[in-house]
N, C-alpha and C. Protein backbone atom coordinates (compact mmCIF):
# COMPACT_ATOMS: atom_id res chain seq x y z
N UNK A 1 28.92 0.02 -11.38
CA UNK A 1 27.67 0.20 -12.10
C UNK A 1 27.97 0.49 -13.55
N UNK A 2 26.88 -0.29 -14.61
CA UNK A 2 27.28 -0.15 -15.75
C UNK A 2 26.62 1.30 -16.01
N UNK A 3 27.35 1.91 -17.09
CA UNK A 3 26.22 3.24 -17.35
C UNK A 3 24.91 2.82 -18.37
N UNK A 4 25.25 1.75 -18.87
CA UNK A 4 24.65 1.27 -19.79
C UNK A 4 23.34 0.72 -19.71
N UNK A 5 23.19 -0.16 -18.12
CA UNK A 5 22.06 -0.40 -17.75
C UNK A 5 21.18 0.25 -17.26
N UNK A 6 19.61 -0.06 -17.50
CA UNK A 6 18.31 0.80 -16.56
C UNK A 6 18.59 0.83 -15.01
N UNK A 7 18.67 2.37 -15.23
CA UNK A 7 18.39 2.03 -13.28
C UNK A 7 16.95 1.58 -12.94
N UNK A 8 16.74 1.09 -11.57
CA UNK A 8 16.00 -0.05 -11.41
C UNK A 8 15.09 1.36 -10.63
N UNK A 9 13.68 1.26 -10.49
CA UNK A 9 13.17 2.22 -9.32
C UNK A 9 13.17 1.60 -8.86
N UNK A 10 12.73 2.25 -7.08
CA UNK A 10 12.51 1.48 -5.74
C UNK A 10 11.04 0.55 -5.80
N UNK A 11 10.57 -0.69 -5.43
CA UNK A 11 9.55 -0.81 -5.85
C UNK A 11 8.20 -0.38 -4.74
N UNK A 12 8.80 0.64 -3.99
CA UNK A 12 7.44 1.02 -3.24
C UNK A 12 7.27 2.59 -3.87
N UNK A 13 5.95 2.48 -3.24
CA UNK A 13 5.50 3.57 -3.96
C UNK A 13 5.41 5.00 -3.18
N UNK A 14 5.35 6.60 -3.77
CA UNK A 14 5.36 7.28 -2.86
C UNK A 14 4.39 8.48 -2.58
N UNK A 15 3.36 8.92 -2.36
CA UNK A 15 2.76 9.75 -2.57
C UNK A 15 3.02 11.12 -2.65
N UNK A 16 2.07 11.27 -3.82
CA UNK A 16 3.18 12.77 -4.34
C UNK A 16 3.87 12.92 -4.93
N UNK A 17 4.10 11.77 -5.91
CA UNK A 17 5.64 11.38 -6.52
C UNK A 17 5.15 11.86 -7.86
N UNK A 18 5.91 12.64 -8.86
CA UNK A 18 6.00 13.22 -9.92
C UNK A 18 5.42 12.28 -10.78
N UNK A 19 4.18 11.85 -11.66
CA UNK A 19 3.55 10.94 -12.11
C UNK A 19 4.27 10.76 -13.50
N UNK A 20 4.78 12.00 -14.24
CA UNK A 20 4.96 12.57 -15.57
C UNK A 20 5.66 11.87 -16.21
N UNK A 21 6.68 10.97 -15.76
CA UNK A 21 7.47 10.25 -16.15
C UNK A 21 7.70 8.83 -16.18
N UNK A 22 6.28 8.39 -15.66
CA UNK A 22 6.16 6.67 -15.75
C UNK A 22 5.29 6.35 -16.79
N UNK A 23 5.87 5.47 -17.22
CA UNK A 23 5.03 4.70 -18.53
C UNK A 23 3.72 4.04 -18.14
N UNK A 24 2.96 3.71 -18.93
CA UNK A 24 1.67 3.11 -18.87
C UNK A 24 1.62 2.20 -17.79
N UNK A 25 2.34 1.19 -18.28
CA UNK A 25 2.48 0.32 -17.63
C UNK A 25 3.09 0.31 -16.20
N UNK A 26 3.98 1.01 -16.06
CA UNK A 26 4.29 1.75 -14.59
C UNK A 26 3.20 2.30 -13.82
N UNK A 27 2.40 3.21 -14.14
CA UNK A 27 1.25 3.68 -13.92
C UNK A 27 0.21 1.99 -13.32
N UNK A 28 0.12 1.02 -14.09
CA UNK A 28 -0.77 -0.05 -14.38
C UNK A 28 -0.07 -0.44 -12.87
N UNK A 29 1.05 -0.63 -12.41
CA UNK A 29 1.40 -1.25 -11.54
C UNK A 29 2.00 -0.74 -10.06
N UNK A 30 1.70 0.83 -10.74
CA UNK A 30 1.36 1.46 -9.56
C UNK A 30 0.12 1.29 -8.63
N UNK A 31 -1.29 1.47 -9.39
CA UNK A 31 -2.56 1.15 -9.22
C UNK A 31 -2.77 0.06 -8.89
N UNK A 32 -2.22 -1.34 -8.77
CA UNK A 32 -1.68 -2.77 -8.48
C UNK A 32 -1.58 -2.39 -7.02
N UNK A 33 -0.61 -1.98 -7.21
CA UNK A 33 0.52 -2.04 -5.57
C UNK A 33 -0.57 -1.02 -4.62
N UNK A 34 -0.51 0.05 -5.00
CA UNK A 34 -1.87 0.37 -4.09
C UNK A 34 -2.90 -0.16 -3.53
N UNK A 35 -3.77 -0.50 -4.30
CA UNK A 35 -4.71 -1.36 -4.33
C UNK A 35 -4.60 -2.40 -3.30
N UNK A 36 -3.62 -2.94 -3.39
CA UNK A 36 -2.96 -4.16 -2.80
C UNK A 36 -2.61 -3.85 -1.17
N UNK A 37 -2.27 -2.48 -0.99
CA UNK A 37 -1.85 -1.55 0.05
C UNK A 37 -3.74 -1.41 0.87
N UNK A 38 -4.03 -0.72 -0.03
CA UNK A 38 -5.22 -0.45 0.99
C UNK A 38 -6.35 -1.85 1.33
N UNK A 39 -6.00 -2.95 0.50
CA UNK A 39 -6.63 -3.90 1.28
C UNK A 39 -5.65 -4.82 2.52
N UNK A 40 -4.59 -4.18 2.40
CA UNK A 40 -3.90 -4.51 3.93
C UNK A 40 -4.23 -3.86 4.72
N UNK A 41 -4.22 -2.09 4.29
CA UNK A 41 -4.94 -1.45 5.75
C UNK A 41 -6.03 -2.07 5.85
N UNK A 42 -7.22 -2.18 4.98
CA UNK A 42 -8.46 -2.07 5.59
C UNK A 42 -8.82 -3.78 6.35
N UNK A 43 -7.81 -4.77 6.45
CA UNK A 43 -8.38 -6.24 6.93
C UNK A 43 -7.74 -5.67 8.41
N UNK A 44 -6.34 -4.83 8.71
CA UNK A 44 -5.86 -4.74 9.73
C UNK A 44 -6.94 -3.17 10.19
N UNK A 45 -7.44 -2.87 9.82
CA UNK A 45 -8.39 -2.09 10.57
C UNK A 45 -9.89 -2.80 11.37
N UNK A 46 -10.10 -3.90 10.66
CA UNK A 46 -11.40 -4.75 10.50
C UNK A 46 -10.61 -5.72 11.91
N UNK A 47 -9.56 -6.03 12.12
CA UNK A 47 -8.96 -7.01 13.36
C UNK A 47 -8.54 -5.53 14.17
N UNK A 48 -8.42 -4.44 14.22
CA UNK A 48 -8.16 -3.91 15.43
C UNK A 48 -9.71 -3.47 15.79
N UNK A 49 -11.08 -3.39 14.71
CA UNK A 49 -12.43 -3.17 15.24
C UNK A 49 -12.43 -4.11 16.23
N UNK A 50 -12.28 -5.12 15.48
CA UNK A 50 -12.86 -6.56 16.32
C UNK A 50 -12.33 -6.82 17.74
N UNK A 51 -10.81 -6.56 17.73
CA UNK A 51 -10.42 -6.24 19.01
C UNK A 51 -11.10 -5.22 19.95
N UNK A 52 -11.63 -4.53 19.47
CA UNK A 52 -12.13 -3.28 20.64
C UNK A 52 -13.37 -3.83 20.75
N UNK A 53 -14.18 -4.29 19.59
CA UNK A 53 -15.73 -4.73 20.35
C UNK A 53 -15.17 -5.31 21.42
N UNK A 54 -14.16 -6.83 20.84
CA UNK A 54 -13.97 -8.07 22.04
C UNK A 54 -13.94 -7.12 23.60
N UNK A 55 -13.29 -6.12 23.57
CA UNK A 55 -12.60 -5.52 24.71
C UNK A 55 -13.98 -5.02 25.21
N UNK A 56 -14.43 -3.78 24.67
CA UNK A 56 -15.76 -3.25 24.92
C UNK A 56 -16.98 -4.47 25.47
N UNK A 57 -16.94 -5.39 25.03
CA UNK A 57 -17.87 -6.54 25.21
C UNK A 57 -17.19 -6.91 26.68
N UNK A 58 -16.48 -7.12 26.85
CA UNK A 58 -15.59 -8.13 28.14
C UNK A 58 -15.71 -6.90 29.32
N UNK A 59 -15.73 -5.49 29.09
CA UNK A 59 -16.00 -4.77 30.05
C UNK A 59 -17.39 -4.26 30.33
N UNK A 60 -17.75 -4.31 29.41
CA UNK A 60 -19.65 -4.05 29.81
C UNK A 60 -19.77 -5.54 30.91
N UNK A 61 -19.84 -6.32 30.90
CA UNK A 61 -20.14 -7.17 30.87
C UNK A 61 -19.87 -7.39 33.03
């Protein structure tokens, strides 16, 4: 390792993580990656609803 070069951060993100020391733009692409995060949870929450109606539906039934 050079000493010379930027160390690289990890590119996931962590909650709780000391904010104080990222630049704007770090910040900008933090709010990115999140963002980006909670519309994965919320489509895989919307297909495990849908699974339980399907289920709920198939046992009333």
């Amino acid at each position: 390792m050079d000493w010379d070069e930027p160390t690289k951060k990890p590119a996931t993100v962590t909650v709780g993580e000391d904010l104080s020391t990222l630049g704007i733009a770090e910040l900008e692409a933090r709010i990115a990656a999140l963002k980006g995060e909670i519309g994965r949870v919320e489509t895989e929450i919307a297909k495990k609803k849908a699974q339980a109606s399907a289920a709920d539906s198939l046992f009333k039934s």
